[in-house]
Protein backbone atom coordinates (compact mmCIF):
# COMPACT_ATOMS: atom_id res chain seq x y z
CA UNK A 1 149.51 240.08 84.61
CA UNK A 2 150.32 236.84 82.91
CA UNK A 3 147.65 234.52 85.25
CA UNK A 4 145.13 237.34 84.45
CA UNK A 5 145.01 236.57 80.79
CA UNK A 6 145.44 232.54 81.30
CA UNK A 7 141.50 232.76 82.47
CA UNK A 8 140.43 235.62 80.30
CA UNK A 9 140.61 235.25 76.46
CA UNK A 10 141.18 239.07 75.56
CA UNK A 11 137.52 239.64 77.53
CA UNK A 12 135.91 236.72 75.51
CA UNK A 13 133.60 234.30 77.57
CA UNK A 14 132.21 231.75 75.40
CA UNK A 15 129.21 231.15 77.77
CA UNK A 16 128.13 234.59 76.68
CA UNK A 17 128.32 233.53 73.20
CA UNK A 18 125.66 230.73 73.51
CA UNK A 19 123.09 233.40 75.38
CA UNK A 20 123.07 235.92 72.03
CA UNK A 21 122.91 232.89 69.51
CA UNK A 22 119.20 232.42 68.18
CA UNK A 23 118.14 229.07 68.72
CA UNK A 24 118.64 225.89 66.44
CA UNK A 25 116.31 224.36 64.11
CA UNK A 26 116.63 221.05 65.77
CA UNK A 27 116.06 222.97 69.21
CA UNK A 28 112.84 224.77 67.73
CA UNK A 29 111.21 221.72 66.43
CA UNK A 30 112.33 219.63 69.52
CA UNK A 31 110.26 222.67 71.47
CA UNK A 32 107.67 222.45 69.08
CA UNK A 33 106.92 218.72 68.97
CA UNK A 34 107.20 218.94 72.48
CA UNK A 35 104.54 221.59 72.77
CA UNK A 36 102.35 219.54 70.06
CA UNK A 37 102.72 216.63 72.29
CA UNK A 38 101.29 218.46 75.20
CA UNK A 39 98.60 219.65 73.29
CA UNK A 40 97.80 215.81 72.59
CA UNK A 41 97.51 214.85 76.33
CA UNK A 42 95.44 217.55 76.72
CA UNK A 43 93.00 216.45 73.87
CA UNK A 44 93.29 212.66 75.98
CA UNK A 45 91.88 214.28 78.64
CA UNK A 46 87.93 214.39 79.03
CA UNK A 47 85.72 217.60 78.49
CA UNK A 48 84.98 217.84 81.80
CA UNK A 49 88.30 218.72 82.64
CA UNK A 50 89.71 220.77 79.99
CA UNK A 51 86.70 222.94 81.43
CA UNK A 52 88.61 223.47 84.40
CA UNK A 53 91.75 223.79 82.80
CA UNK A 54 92.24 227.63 83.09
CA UNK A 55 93.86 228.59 79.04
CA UNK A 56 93.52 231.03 76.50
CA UNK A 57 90.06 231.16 74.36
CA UNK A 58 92.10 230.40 71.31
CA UNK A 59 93.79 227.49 72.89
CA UNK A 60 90.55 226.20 73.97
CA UNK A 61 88.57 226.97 70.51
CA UNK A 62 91.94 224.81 68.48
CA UNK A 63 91.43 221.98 70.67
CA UNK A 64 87.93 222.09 70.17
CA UNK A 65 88.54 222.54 66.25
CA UNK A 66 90.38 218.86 66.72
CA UNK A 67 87.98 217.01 68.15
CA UNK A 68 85.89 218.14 65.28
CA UNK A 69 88.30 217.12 62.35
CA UNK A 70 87.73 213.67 60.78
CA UNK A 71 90.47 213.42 58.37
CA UNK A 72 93.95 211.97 59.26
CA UNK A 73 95.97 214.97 57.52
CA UNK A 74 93.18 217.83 59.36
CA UNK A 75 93.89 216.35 62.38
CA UNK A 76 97.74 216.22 62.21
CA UNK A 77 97.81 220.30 60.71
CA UNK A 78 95.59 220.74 63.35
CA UNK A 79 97.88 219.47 66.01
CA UNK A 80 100.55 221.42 64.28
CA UNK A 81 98.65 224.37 65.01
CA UNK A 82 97.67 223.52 68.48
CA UNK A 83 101.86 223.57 68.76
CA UNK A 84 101.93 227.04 67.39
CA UNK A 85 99.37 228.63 69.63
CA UNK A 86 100.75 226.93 72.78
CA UNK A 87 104.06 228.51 72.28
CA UNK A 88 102.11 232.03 72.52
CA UNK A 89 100.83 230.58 76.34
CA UNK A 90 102.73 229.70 79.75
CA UNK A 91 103.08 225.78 79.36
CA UNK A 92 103.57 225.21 82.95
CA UNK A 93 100.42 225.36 84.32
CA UNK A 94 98.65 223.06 81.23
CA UNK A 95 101.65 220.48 81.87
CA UNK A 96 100.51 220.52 85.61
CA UNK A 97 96.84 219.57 84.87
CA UNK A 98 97.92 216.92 82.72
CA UNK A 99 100.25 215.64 85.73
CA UNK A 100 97.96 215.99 88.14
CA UNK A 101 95.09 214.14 85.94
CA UNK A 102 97.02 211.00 84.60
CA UNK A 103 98.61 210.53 88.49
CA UNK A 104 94.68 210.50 89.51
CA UNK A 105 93.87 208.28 86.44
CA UNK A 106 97.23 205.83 87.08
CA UNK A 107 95.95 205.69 91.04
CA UNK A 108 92.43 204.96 90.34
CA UNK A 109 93.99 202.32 87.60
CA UNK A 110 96.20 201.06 90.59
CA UNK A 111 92.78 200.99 92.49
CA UNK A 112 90.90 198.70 90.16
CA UNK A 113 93.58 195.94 89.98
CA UNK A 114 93.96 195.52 93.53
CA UNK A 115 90.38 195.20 94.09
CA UNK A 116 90.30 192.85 91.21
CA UNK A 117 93.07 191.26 93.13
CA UNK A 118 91.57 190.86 95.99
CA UNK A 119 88.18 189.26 94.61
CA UNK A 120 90.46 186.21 92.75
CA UNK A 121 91.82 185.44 95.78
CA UNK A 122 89.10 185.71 98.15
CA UNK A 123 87.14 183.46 95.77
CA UNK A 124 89.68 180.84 95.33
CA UNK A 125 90.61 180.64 98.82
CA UNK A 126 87.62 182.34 101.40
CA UNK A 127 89.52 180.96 104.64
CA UNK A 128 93.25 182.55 104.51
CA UNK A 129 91.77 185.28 101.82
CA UNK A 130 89.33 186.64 104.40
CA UNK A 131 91.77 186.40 107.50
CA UNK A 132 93.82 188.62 105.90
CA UNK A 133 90.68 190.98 104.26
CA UNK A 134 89.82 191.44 107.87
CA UNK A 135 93.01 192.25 109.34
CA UNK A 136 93.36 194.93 106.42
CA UNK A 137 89.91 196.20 106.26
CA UNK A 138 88.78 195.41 110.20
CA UNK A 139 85.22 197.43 109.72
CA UNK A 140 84.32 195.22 107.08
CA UNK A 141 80.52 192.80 107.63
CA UNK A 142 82.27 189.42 107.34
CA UNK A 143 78.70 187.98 106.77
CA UNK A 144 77.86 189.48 104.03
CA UNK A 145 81.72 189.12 102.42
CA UNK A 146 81.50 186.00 103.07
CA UNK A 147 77.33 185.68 101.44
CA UNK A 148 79.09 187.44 98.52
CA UNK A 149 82.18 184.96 97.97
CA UNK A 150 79.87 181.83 98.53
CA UNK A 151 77.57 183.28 95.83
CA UNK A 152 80.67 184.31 93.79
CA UNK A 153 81.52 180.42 93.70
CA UNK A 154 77.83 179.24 93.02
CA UNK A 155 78.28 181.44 89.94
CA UNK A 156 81.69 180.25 88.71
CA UNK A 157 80.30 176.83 89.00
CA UNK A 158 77.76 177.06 86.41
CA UNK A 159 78.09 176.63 82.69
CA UNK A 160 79.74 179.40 81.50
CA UNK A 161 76.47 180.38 78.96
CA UNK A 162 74.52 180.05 82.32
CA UNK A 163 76.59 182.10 84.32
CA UNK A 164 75.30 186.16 85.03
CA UNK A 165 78.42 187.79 86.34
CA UNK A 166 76.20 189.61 88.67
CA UNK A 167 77.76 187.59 91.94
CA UNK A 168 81.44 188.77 90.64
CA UNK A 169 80.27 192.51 90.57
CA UNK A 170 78.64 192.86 93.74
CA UNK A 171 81.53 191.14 95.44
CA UNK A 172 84.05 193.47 93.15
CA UNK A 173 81.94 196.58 94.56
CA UNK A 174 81.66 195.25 98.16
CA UNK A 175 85.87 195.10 97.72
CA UNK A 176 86.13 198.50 95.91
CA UNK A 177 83.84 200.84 98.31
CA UNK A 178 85.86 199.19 101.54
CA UNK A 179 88.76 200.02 100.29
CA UNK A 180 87.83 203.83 99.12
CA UNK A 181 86.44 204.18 102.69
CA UNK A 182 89.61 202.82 104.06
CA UNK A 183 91.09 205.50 102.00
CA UNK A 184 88.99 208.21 103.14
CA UNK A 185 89.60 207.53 106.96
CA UNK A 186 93.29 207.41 106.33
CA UNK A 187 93.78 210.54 104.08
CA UNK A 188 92.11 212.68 106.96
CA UNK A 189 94.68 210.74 109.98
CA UNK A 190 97.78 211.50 107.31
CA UNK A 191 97.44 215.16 107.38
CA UNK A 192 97.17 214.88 110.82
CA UNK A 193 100.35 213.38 111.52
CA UNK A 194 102.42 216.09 109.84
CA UNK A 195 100.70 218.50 111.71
């Protein structure tokens, strides 16, 4: 009888306790600037895809009530209420969009640099540069990379108020749309793999 009340204190379980106790204030406005912060990636996001973003009409008419608010303080009450009518709607699926967009936007950003990468280097060094292009990207027209890079080089030479930029660009888009099609042919052989 004795070991029965060493683990039991008279029927009192103090995890129970914690399940009937409202809430803190520091817990409530944790939730709420969370929920406020939310509603600020969402407003980050562009129109296009908040359309697609499946929410309540009054969620969608406060964030559109934002965008129209010029003041400092009516945007920040604003925001406040944005907080307040999230807390009436399932977060999950709104925190899921805003995943799912800034991993597309941090990928495309990803994207950009290496292409940008690539370019420097096959301009400052079109031998070892484009050895290694083609073993990475085997489909690629090594005429016209290399027509691209020489013209690339004419441009850097010039004075820089002579200079157009347009050699860089088409070399940077030659660079970009191999790579996206290198992308597309491999996302199709991934799924096939697991299969």
């Amino acid at each position: 009888m004795n070991s029965k009340h060493s683990h039991s204190y008279d029927g009192y379980d103090p995890e129970d306790d914690q399940d009937d106790r409202p809430p803190s204030k520091s817990m409530l406005k944790r939730a709420s600037q969370e929920l406020q912060a939310l509603g600020q990636q969402l407003l980050d996001m562009p129109d296009s895809r908040l359309i697609e973003i499946d929410m309540p009409e009054r969620l969608r008419d406060a964030l559109a009530d934002y965008k129209k608010t010029r003041s400092f303080e009516g945007k920040r009450r604003q925001l406040q209420f944005i907080g307040k009518v999230m807390r009436e709607v399932d977060s999950e699926p709104l925190r899921e969009a805003v995943a799912q967009y800034q991993l597309g936007h941090a990928h495309n950003a990803l994207a950009l640099h290496q292409a940008e990468r690539w370019r420097a280097e096959l301009i400052a060094d079109d031998k070892d540069a484009v050895t290694r292009w083609v073993a990475d990207f085997p489909d690629t027209d090594v005429q016209q990379l290399r027509t691209l890079i020489r013209n690339a080089r004419k441009d850097a030479s010039l004075d820089p108020e002579k200079r157009n930029g347009r050699a860089f660009r088409e070399l940077f888009q030659f660079i970009k749309r191999a790579m996206e099609s290198q992308d597309d042919d491999a996302a199709p052989a991934g799924q096939g793999d697991d299969a």
